[in-house]
Protein backbone atom coordinates (compact mmCIF):
# COMPACT_ATOMS: atom_id res chain seq x y z
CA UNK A 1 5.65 109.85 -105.70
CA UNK A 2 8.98 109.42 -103.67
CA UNK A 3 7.20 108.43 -100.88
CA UNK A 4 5.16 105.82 -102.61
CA UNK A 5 7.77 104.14 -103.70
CA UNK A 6 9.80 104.13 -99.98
CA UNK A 7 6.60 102.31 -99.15
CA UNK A 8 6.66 99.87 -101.83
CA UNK A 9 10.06 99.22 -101.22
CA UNK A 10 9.31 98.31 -97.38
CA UNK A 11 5.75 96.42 -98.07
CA UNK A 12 7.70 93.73 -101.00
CA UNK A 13 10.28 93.73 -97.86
CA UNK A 14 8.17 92.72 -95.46
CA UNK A 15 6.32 89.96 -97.96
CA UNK A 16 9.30 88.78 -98.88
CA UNK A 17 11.06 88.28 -95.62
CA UNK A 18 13.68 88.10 -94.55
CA UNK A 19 14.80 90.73 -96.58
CA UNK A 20 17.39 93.64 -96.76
CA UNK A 21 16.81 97.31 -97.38
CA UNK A 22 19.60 99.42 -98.17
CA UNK A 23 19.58 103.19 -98.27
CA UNK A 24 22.36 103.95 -100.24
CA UNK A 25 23.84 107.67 -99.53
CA UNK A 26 20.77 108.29 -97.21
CA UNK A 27 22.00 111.52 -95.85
CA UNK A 28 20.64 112.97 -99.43
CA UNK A 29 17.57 111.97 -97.47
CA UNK A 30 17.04 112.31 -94.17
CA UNK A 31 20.03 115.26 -93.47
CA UNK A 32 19.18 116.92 -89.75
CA UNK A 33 15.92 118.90 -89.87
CA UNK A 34 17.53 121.46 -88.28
CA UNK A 35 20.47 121.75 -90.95
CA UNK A 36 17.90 122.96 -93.62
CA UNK A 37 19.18 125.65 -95.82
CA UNK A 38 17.28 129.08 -95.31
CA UNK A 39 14.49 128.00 -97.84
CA UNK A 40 13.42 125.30 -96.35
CA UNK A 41 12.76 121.47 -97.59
CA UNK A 42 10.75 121.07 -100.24
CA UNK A 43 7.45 119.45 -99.74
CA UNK A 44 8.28 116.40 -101.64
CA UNK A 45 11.61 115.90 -99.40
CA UNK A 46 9.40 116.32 -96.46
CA UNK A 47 7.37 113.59 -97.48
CA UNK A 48 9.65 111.29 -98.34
CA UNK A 49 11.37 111.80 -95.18
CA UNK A 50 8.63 111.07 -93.10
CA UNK A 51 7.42 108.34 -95.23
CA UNK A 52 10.77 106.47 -94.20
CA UNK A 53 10.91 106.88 -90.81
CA UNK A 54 7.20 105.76 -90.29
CA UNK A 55 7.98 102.87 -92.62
CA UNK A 56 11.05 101.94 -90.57
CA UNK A 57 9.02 102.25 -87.26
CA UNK A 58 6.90 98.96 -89.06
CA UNK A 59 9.86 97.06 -89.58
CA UNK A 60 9.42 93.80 -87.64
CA UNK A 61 12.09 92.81 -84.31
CA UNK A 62 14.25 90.54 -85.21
CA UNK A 63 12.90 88.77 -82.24
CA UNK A 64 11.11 86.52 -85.50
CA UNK A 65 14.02 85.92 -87.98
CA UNK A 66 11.60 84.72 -90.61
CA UNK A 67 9.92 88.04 -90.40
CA UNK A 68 12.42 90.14 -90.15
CA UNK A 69 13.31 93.22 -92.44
CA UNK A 70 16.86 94.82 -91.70
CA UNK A 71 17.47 98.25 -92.69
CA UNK A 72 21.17 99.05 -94.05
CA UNK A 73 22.20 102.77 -94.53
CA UNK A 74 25.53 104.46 -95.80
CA UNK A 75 26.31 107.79 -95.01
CA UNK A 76 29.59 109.87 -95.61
CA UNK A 77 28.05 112.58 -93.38
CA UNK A 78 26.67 110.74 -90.22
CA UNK A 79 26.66 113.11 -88.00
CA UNK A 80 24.10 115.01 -90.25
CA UNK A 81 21.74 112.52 -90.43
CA UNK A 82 18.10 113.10 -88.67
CA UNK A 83 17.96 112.49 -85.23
CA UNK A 84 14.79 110.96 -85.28
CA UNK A 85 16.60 108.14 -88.36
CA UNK A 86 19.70 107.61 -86.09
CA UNK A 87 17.40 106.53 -82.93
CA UNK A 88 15.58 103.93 -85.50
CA UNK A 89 19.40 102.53 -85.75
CA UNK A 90 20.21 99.66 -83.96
CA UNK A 91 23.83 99.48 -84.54
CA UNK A 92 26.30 102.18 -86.32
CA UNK A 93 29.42 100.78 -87.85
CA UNK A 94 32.05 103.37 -88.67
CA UNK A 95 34.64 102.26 -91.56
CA UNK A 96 37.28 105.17 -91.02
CA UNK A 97 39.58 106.12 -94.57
CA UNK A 98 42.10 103.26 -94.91
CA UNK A 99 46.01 104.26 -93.56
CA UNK A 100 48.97 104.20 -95.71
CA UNK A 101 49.48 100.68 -95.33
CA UNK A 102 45.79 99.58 -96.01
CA UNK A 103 46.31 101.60 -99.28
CA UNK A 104 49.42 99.69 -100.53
């Protein structure tokens, strides 16, 4: 049902563009498929995996603003994230832990 509602979530995106979807913590998600632990994904996880990268290979260019559906993602682990999500990324922002004087 995951993958349903990934789909949902993309389709009331694109009807209501412009729009904004954010993956919160999407290295829960779409980790490396080659970091699997020894059991494997479960099916579900599979699903829902593919299910968002096939939805964000429909999201429109924003070569049409009024059409346009950007996809946001926040990751404390990006370097684990899925090759195959990474490539779909058109720009990676890295906010590195604030110095001593950013914390004062």
């Amino acid at each position: 049902d995951s993958e349903k509602v990934a789909a949902t979530v993309f389709e009331v995106a694109r009807e209501r563009a412009p729009a904004i979807v954010f993956l919160d913590e999407v290295d829960a998600v779409l980790s490396a498929r080659g970091g699997e632990d020894a059991a494997g994904k479960d099916e579900a996880s599979r699903r829902l995996k593919a299910e968002l990268l096939r939805q964000m290979d429909g999201v429109e260019s924003a070569l049409q603003p009024d059409k346009s559906v950007v996809v946001m993602a926040a990751s404390n682990f990006p370097w684990d994230l899925d090759e195959a999500f990474r490539r779909r990324l058109e720009k990676r922002i890295y906010i590195p832990l604030p110095d001593r004087a950013a914390r004062l």
